[in-house]
C-alpha atoms as a PDB file:
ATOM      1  CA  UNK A   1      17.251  -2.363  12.795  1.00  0.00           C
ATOM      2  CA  UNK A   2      19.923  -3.783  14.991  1.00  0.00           C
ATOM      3  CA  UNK A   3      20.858  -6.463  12.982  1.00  0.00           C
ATOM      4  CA  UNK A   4      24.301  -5.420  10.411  1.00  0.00           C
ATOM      5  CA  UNK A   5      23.358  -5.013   7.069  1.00  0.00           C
ATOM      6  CA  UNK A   6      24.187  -7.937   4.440  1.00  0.00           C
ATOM      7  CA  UNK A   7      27.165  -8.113   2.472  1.00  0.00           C
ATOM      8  CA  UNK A   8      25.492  -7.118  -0.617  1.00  0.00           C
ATOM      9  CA  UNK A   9      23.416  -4.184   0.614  1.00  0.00           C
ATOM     10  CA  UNK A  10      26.543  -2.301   2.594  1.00  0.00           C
ATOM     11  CA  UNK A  11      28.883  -2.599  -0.174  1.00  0.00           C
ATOM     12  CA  UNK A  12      26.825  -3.602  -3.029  1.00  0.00           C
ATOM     13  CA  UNK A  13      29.231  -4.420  -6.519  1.00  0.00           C
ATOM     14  CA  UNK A  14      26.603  -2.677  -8.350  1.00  0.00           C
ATOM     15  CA  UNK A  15      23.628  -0.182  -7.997  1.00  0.00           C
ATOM     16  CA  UNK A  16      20.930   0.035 -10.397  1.00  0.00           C
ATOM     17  CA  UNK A  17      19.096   3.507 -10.356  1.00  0.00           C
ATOM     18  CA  UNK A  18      15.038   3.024 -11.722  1.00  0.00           C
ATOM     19  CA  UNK A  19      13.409   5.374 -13.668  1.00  0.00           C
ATOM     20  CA  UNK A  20       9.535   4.289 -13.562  1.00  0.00           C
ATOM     21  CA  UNK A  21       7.013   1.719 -12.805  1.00  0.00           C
ATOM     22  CA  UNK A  22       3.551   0.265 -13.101  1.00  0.00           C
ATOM     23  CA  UNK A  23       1.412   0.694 -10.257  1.00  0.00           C
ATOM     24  CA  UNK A  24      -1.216  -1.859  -8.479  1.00  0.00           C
ATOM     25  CA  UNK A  25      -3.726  -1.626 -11.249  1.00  0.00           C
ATOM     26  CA  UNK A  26      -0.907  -1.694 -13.975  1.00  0.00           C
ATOM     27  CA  UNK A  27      -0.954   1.790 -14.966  1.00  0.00           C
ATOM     28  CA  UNK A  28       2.365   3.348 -16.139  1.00  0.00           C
ATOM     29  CA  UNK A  29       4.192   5.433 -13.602  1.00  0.00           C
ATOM     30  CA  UNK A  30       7.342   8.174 -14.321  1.00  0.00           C
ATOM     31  CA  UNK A  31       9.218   8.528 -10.907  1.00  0.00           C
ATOM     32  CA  UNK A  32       9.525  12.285 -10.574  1.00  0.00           C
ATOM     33  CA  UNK A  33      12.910  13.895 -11.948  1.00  0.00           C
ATOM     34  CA  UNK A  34      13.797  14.687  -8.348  1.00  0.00           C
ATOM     35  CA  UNK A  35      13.508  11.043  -6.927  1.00  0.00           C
ATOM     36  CA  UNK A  36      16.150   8.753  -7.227  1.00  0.00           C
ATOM     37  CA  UNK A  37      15.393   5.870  -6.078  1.00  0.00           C
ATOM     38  CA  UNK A  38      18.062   2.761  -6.402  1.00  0.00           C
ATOM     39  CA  UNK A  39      19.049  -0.837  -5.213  1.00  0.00           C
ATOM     40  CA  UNK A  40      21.460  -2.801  -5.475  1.00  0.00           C
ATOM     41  CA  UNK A  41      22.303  -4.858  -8.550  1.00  0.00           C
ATOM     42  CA  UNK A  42      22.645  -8.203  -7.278  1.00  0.00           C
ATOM     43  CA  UNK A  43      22.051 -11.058  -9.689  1.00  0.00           C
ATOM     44  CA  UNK A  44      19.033 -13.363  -9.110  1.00  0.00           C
ATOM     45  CA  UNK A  45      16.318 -10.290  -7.874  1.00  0.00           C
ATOM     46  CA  UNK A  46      15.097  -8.478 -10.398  1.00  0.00           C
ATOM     47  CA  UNK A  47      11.661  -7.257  -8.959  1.00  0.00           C
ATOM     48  CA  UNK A  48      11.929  -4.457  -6.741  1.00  0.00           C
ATOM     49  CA  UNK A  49       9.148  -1.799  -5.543  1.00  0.00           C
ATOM     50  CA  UNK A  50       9.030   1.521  -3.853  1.00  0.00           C
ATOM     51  CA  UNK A  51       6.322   3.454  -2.013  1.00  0.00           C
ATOM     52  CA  UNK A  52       5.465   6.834  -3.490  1.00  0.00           C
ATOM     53  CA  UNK A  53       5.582   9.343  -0.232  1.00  0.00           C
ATOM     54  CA  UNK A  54       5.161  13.390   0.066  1.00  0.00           C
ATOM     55  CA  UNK A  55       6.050  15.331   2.806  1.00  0.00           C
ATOM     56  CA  UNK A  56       5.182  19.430   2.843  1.00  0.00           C
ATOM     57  CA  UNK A  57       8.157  20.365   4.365  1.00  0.00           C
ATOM     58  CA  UNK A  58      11.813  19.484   3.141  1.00  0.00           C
ATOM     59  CA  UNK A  59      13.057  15.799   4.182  1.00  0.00           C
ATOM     60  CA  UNK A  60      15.692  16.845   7.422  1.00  0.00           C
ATOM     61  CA  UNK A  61      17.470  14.111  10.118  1.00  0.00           C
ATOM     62  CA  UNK A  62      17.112  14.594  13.916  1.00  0.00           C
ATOM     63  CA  UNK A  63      13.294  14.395  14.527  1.00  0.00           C
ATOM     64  CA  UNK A  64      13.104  13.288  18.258  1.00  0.00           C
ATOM     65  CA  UNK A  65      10.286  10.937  17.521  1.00  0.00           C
ATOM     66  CA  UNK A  66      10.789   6.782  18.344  1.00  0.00           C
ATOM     67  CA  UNK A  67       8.678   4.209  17.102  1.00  0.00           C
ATOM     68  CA  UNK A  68       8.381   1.155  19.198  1.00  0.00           C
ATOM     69  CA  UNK A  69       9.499  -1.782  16.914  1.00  0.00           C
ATOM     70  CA  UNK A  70       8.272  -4.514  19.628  1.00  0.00           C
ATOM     71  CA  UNK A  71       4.784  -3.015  19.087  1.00  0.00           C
ATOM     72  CA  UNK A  72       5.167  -3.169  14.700  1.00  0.00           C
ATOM     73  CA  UNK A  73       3.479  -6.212  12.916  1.00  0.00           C
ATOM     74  CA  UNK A  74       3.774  -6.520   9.171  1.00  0.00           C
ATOM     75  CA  UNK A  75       0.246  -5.238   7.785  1.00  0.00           C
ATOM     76  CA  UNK A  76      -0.636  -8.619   5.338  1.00  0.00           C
ATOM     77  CA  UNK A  77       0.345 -11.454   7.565  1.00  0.00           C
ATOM     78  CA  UNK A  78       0.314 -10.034  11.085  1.00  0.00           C
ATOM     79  CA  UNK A  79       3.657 -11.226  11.958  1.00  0.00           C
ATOM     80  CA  UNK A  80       5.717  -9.840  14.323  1.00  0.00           C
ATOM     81  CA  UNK A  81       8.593  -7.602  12.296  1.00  0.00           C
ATOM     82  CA  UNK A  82      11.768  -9.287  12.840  1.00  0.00           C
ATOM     83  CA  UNK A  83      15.496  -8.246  13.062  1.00  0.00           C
ATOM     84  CA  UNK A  84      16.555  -8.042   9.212  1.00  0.00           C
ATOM     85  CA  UNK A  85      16.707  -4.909   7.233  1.00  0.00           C
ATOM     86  CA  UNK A  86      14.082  -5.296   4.992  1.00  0.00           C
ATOM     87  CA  UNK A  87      11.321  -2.416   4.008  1.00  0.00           C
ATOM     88  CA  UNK A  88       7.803  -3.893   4.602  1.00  0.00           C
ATOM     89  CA  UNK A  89       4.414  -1.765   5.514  1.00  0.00           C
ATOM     90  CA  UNK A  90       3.372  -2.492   9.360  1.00  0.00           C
ATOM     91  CA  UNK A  91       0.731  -1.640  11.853  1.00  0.00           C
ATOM     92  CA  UNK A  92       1.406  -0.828  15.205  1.00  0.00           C
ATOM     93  CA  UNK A  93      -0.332  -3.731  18.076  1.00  0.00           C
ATOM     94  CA  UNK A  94       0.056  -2.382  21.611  1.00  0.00           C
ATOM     95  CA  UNK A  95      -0.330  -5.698  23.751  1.00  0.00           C
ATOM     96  CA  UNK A  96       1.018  -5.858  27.228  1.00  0.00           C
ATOM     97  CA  UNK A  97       3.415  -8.573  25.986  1.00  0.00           C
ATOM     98  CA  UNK A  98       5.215  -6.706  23.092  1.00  0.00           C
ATOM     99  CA  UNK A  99       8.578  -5.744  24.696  1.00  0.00           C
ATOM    100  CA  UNK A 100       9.691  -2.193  23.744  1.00  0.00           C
ATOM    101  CA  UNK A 101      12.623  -1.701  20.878  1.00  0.00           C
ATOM    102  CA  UNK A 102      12.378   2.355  20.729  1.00  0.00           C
ATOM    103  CA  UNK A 103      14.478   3.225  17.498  1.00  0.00           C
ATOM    104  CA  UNK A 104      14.549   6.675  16.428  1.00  0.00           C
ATOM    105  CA  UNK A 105      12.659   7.796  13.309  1.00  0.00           C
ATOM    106  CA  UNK A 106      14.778   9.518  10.418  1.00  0.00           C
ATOM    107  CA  UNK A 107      12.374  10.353   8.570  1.00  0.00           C
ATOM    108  CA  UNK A 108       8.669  10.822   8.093  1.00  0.00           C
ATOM    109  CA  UNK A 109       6.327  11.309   5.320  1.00  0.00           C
ATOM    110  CA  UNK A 110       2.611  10.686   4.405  1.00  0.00           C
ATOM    111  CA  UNK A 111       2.010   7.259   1.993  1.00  0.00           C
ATOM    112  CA  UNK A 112       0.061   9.075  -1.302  1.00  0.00           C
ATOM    113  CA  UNK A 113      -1.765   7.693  -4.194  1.00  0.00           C
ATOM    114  CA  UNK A 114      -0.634   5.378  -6.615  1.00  0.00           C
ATOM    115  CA  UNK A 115       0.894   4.064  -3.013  1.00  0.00           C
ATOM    116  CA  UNK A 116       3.623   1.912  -4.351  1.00  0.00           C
ATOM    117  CA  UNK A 117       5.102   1.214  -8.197  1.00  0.00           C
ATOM    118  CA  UNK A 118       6.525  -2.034  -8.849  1.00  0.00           C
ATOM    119  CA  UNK A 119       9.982  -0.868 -10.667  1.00  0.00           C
ATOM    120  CA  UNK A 120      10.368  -1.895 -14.350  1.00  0.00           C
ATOM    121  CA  UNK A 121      12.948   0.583 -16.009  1.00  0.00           C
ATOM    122  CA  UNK A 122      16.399   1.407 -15.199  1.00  0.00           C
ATOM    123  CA  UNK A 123      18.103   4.651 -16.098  1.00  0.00           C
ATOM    124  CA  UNK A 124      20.869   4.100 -18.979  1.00  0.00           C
ATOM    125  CA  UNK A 125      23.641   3.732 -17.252  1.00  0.00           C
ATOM    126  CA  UNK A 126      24.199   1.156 -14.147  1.00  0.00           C
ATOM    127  CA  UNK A 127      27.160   2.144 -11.797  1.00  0.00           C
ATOM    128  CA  UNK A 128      29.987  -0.398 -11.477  1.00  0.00           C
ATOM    129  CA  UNK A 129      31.579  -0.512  -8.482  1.00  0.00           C
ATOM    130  CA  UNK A 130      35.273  -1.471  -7.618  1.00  0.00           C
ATOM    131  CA  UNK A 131      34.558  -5.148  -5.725  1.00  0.00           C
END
């Protein structure tokens, strides 16, 4: 997004890399030994999620593809997805009042069952890093 990035997600003090989860129903899920999936350690938020995604083809950068944030609401309350640089699961609205934000898309990949884990174990070690 255009916003900068907070303080604690550009240079976080800590990461925390998580090694499985429970899923929507509660059932136990191993992330794959080929994800990695991490966050930053920050004290106070300890619950942290991450969509489960496959994608035939390897993961590469450059796709030509935009996606038209003005057009993006967020898919539970309908609201209009604002500046910060936080992951939430949208919708695209095309109304002749959205005003176009074309951002380029990284990366894309297909959503795939258990859809998203809610993260629950952490690998054994937690990186420090120099403040």
């Amino acid at each position: 997004m255009r916003s900068k990035a907070r303080l604690v997600d550009a240079s976080p003090s800590r990461i925390i890399e998580w090694r499985a989860g429970t899923t929507l129903h509660g059932d136990p899920f191993v992330l794959p030994g080929n994800a990695r999936v991490i966050s930053h350690g920050a004290s106070g938020k300890r619950v942290h999620y991450a969509l489960v995604c496959h994608r035939e083809q390897p993961l590469l950068l450059g796709d030509e593809e935009t996606v038209d944030a003005g057009s993006l609401v967020n898919l539970l309350s309908g609201n209009r997805v604002g500046a910060s640089q936080v992951t939430s699961v949208v919708r695209q609205v095309r109304t002749a009042a959205a005003r176009a934000l074309l951002y380029p898309v990284a990366l894309r990949a297909r959503l795939v069952a258990p859809y998203f884990v809610r993260l629950t174990e952490t690998g054994p070690d937690e990186q420090q890093l120099a403040a």
